[in-house]
Protein backbone atom coordinates (compact mmCIF):
# COMPACT_ATOMS: atom_id res chain seq x y z
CA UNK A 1 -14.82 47.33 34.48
CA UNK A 2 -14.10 46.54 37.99
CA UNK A 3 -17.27 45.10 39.47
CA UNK A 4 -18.56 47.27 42.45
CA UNK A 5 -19.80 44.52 44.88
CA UNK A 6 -17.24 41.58 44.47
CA UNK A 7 -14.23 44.03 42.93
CA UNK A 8 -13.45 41.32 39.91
CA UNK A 9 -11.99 42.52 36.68
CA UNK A 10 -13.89 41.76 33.39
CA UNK A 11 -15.28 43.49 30.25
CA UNK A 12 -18.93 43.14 30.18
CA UNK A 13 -22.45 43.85 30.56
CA UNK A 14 -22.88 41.68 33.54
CA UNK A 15 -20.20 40.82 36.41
CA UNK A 16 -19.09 36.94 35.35
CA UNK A 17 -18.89 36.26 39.26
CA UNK A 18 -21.66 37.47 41.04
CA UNK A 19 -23.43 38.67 38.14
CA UNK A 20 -24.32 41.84 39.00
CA UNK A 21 -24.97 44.87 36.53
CA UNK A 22 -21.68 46.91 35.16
CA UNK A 23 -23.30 50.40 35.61
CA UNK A 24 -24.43 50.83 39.00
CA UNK A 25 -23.43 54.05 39.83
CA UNK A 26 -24.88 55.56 42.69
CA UNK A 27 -28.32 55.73 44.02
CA UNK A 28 -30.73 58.27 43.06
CA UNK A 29 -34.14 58.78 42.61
CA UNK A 30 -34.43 56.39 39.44
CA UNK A 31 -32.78 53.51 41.92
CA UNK A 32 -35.53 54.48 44.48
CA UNK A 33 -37.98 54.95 41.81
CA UNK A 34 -36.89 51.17 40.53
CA UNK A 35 -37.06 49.85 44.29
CA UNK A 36 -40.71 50.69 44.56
CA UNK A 37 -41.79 49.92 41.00
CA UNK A 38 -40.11 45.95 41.90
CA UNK A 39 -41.66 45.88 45.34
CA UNK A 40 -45.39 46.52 43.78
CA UNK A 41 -45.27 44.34 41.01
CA UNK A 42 -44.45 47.36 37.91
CA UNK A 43 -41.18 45.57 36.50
CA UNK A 44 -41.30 43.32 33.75
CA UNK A 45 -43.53 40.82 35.11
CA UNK A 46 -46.14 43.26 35.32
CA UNK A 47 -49.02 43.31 38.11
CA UNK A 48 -51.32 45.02 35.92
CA UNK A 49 -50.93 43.06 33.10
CA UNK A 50 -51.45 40.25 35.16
CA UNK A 51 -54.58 41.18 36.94
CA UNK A 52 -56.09 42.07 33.52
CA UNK A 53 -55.55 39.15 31.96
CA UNK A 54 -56.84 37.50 35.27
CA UNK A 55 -60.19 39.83 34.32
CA UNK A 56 -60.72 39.00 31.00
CA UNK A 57 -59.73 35.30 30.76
CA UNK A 58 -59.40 33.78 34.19
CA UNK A 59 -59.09 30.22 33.46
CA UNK A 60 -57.07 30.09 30.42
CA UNK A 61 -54.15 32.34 32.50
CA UNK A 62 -54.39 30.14 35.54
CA UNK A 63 -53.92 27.42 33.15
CA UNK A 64 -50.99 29.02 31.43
CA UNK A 65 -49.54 29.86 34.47
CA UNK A 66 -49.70 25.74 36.02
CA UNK A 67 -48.48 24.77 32.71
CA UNK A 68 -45.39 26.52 32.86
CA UNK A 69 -45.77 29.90 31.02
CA UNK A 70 -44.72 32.04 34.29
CA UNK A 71 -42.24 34.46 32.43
CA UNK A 72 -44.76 37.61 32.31
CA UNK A 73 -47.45 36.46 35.47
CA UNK A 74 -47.05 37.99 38.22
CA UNK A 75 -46.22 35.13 41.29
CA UNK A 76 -49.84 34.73 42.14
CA UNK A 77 -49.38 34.73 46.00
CA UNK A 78 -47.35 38.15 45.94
CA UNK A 79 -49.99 38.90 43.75
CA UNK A 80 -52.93 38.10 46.42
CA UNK A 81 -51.21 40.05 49.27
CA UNK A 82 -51.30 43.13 47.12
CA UNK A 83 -54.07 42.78 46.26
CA UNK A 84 -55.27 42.43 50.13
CA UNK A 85 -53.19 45.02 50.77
CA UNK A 86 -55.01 47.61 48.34
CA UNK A 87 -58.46 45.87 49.68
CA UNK A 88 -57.92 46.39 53.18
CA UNK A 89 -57.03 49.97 52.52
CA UNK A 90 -60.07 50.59 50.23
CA UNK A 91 -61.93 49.55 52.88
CA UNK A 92 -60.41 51.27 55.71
CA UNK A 93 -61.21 54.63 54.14
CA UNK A 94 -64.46 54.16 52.01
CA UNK A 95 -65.94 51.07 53.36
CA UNK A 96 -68.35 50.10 56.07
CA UNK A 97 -67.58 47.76 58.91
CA UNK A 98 -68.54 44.01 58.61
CA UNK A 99 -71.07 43.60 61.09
CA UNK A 100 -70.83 40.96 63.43
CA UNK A 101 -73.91 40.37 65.44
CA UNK A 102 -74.30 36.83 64.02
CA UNK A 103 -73.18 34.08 64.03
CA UNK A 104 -71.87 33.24 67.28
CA UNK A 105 -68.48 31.42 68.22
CA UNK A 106 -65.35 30.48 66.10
CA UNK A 107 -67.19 31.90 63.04
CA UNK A 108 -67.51 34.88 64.44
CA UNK A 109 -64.06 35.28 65.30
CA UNK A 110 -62.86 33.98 61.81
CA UNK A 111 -64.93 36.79 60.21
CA UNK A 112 -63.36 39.39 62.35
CA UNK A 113 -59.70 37.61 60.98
CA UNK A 114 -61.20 37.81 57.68
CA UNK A 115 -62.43 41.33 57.89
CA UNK A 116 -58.33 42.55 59.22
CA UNK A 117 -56.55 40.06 57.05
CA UNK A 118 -58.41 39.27 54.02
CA UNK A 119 -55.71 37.90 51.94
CA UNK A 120 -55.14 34.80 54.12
CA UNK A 121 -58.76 35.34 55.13
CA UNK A 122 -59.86 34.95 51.54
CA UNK A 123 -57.02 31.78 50.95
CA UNK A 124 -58.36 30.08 53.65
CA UNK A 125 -62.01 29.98 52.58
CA UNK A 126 -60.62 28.78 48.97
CA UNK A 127 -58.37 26.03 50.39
CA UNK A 128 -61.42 24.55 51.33
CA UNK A 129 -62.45 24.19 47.92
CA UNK A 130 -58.85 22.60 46.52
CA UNK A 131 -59.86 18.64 47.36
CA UNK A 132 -63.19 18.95 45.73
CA UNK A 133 -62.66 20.61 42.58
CA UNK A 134 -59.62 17.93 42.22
CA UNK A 135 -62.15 15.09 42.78
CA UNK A 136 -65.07 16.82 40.85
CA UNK A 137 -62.86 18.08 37.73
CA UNK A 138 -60.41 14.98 38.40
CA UNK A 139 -60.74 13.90 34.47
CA UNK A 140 -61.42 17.16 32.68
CA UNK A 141 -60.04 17.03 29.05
CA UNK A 142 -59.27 20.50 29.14
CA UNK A 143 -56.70 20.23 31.92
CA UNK A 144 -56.50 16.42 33.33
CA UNK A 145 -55.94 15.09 36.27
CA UNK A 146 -54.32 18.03 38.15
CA UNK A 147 -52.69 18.23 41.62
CA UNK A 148 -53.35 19.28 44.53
CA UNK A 149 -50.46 22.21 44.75
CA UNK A 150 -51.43 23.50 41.20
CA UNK A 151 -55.47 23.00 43.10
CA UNK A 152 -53.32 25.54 45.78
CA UNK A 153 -52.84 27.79 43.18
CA UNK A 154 -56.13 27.78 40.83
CA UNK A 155 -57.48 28.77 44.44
CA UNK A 156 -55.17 31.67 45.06
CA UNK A 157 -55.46 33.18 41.67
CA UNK A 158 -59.67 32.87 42.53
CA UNK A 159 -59.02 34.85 45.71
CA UNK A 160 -56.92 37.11 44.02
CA UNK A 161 -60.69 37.60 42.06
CA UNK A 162 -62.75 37.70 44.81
CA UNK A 163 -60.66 40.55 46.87
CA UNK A 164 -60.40 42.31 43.14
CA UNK A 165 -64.34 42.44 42.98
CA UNK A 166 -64.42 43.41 46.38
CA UNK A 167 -62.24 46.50 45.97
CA UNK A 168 -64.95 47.48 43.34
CA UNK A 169 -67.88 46.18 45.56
CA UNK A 170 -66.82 49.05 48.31
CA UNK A 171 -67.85 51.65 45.45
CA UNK A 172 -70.34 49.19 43.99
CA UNK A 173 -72.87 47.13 45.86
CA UNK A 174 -74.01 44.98 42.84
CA UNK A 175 -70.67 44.41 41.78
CA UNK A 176 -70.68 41.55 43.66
CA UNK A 177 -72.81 38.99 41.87
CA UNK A 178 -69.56 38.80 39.43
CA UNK A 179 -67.84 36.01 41.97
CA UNK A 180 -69.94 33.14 41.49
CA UNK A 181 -69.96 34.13 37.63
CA UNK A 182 -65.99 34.35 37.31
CA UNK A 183 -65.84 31.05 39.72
CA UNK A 184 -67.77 29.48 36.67
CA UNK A 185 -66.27 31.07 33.57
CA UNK A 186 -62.82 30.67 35.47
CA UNK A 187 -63.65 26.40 35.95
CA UNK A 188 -64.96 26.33 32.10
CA UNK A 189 -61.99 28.31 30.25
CA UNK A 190 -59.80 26.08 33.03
CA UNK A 191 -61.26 22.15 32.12
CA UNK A 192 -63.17 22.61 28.77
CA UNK A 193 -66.57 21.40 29.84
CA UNK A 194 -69.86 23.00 28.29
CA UNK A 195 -71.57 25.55 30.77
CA UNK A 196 -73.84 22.84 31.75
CA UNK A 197 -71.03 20.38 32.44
CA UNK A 198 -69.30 23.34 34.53
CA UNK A 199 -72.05 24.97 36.44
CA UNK A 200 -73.36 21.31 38.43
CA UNK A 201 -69.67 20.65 38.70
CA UNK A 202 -68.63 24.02 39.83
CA UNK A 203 -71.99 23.80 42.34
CA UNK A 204 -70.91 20.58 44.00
CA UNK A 205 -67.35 22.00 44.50
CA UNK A 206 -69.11 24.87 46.21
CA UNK A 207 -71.28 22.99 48.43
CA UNK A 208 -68.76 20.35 49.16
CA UNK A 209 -66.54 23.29 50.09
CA UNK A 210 -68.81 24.89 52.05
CA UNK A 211 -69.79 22.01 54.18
CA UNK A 212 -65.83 20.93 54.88
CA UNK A 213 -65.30 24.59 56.02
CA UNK A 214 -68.86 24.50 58.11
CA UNK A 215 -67.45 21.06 59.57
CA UNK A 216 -63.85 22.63 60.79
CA UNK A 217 -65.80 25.83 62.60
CA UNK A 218 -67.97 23.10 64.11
CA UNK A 219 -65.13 20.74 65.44
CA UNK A 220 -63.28 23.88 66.69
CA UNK A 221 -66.17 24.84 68.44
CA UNK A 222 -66.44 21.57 69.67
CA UNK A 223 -62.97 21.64 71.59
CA UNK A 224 -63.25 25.96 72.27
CA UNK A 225 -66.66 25.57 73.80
CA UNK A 226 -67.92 22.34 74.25
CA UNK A 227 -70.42 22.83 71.76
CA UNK A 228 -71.31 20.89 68.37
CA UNK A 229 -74.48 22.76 66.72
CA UNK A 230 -76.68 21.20 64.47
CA UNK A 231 -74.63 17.09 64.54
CA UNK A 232 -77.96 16.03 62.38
CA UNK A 233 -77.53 18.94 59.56
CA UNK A 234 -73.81 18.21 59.21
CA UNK A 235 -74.03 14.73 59.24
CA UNK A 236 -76.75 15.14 56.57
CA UNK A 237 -74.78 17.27 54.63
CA UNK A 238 -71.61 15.33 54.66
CA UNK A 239 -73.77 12.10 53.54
CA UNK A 240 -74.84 14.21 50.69
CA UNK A 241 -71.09 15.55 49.97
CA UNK A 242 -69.87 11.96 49.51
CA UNK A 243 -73.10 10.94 47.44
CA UNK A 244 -72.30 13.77 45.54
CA UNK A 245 -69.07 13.24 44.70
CA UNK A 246 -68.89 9.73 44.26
CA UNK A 247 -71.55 10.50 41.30
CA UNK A 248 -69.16 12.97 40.18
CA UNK A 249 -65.98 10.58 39.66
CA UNK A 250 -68.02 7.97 37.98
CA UNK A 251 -69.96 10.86 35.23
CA UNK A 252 -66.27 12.38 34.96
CA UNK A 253 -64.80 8.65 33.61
CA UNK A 254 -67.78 8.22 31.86
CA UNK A 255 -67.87 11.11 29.34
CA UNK A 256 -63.62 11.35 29.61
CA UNK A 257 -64.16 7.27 28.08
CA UNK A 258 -66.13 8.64 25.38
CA UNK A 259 -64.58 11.79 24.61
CA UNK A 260 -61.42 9.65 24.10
CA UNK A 261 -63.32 7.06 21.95
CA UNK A 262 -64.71 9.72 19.90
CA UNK A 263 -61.16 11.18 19.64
């Protein structure tokens, strides 16, 4: 065989230089056919596969995935984008538009982002949540002491979620109730707590997550418009974040201690 991009000589499946495949013959519609199947996800690592095991057990494939078994998932961030993609196309042709008569200032704009880009829309409302759950799940026995780029990911893969519901929630208005319940199945397959252990865990995440994300609109506004609403609330909410938290860390080491002992 004489290889058809470098021109070496060998007798093989595979060029020994660059490595490309012996029979490449010319393209057709199986080459464009293959082109378009590898662009959406449809080769071996397979999107669908992926995104159904992301339905049916969400936190035991995200924690395959930072563990090292990535052969057959999808790369969760190509994964997102699709995803977006398919959303923001849904939505263009069935859906409604979001209104946007409140709130006022940077949010406002961020939801009109969110509403035309969803997949980094939908990221950066997760990345928000990536510092508390790794304070809040810090000791988990079910996945310990994770960091904050594998936190990066567990948050794509539950955007990934949350712009999957939503493609259903454009044909379905209930359908959306499912987020908070995969956000909690998701944490509990994840870190092996009970459902009691992961639901006031998974809450403080949430609320810690929201107020860090209410706190960056409100600095932005402060430097856009001169304008910090509500300094009392936020300050009152951000006392009760660190409360919060620090109560966290110390039940985490607590039962971790004893789950060890009893071990």
């Amino acid at each position: 065989m004489r290889c058809a991009n470098c021109g070496m000589e060998y007798a093989d499946n595979f060029c020994p230089r660059c490595g490309q495949k012996a029979e490449i013959g010319r393209v057709g519609w199986k080459s464009v056919r293959q082109s378009v199947a590898l662009l959406w996800g449809l080769d071996s690592r397979s999107l669908g596969f992926s995104l159904v095991q992301l339905l049916l057990r969400p936190g035991h494939m995200i924690r395959d995935y930072i563990s090292g078994h990535r052969q057959v998932s999808f790369p969760p961030v190509k994964m997102l984008f699709i995803i977006a993609i398919a959303y923001g196309l849904l939505n263009k042709w069935f859906g409604h538009p979001m209104p946007l008569s409140e709130p006022e200032g940077f949010a406002r704009q961020y939801l009109t982002w969110l509403d035309q880009y969803p997949g980094w829309g939908f990221l950066c409302l997760a990345s928000f949540v990536i510092y508390p759950t790794l304070l809040v799940f810090r000791h988990a026995l079910g996945y310990d002491r994770h960091t904050l780029p594998e936190g990066f990911l567990i948050q794509v893969f539950m955007a990934t979620i949350i712009l999957l519901i939503s493609c259903f929630w454009i044909f379905i208005s209930w359908i959306n109730v499912l987020i908070p319940i995969y956000f909690f199945v998701a944490c509990k397959q994840l870190f092996g707590y009970g459902w009691w252990g992961t639901v006031w865990r998974a809450v403080v995440c949430l609320y810690v997550g929201f107020v860090l994300f209410s706190l960056f609109i409100g600095i932005v506004d402060l430097f856009v418009i001169g304008h910090f609403a509500r300094p009392t609330i936020f300050a009152i909410n951000i006392s009760v974040s660190v409360v919060l938290l620090i109560i966290a860390h110390f039940v985490n080491r607590k039962s971790a201690k004893e789950a060890r002992q009893d071990c």
